[in-house]
Protein backbone atom coordinates (compact mmCIF):
# COMPACT_ATOMS: atom_id res chain seq x y z
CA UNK A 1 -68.16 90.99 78.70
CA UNK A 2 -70.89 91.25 76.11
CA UNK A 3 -72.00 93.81 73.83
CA UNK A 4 -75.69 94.72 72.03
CA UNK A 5 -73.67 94.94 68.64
CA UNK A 6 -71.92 91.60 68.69
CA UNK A 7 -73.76 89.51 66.84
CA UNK A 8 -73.02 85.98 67.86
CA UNK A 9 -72.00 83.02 65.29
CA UNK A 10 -71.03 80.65 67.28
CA UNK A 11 -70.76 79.11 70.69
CA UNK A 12 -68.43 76.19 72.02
CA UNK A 13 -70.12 75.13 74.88
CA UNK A 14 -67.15 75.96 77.47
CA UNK A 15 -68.25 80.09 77.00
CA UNK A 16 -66.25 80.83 74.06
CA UNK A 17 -68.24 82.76 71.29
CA UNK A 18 -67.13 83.85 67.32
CA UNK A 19 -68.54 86.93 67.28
CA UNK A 20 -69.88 89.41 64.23
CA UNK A 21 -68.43 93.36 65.43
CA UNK A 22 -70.48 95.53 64.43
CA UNK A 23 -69.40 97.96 67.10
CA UNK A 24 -65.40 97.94 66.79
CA UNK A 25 -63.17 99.93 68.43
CA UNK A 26 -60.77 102.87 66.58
CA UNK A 27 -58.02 99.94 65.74
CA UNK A 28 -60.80 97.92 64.87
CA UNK A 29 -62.88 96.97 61.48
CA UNK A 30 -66.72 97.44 61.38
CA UNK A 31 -67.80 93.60 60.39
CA UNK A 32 -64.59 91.76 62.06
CA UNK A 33 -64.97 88.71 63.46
CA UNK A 34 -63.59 88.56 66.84
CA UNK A 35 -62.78 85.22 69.79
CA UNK A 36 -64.55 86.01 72.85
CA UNK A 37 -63.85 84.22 75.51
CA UNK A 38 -66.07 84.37 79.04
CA UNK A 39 -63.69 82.93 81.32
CA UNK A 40 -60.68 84.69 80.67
CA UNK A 41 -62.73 88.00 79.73
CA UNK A 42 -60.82 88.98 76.69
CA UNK A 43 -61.62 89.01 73.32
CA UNK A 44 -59.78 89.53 70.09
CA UNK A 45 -60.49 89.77 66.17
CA UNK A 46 -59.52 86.59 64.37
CA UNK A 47 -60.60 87.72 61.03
CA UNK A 48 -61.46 91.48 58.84
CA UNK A 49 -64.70 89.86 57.97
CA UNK A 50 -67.03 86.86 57.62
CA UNK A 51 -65.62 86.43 54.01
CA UNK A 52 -62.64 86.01 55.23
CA UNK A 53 -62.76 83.61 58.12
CA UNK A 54 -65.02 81.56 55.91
CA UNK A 55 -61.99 81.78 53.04
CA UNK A 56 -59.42 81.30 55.74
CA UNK A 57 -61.36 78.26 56.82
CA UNK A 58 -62.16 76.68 53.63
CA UNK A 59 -58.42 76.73 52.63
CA UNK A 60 -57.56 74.82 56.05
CA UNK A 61 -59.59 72.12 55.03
CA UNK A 62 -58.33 71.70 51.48
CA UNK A 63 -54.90 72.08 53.09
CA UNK A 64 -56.21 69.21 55.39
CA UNK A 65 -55.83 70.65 58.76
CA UNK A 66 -59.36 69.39 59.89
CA UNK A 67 -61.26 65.76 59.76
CA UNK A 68 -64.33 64.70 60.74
CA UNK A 69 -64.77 61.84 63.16
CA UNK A 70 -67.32 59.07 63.16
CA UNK A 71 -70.44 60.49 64.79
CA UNK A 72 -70.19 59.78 68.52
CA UNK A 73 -72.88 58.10 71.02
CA UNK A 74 -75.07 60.82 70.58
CA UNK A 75 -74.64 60.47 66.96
CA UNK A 76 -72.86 64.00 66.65
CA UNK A 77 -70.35 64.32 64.22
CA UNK A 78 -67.11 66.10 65.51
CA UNK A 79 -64.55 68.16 63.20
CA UNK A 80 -61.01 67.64 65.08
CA UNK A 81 -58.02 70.14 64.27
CA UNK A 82 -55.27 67.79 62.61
CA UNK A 83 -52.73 71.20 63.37
């Protein structure tokens, strides 16, 4: 489930991707950031654009609905969801 004009951002590890659309459907927004996720084989936009996920994300932190933990044993900080 994969597309030539998703652009990815990011990657979880357990084949989940944030992806960059730059190939959106009719109900979709050129530039919308969508949740793909491999093993279920759906995906779905989580934000209109960069901008905003970025904007959405920076107010969660203020709002302090993240923290990040002391880095682990392979010295890797981690950012855990306080929600």
């Amino acid at each position: 489930m994969q597309n030539p004009y998703w652009l990815r951002l990011s990657f979880d590890w357990s084949h989940s991707w944030l992806l960059l659309d730059l190939d959106p459907t009719a109900a979709g927004t050129y530039g919308q950031v969508l949740f793909l996720s491999e093993v279920e084989e759906m995906a779905f936009p989580i934000a209109d654009s960069v901008a905003e996920l970025l904007a959405t994300f920076a107010a969660d932190l203020e709002a302090g609905l993240y923290s990040l933990d002391e880095a682990d044993d392979l010295g890797q900080d981690r950012v855990r969801s306080n929600a």
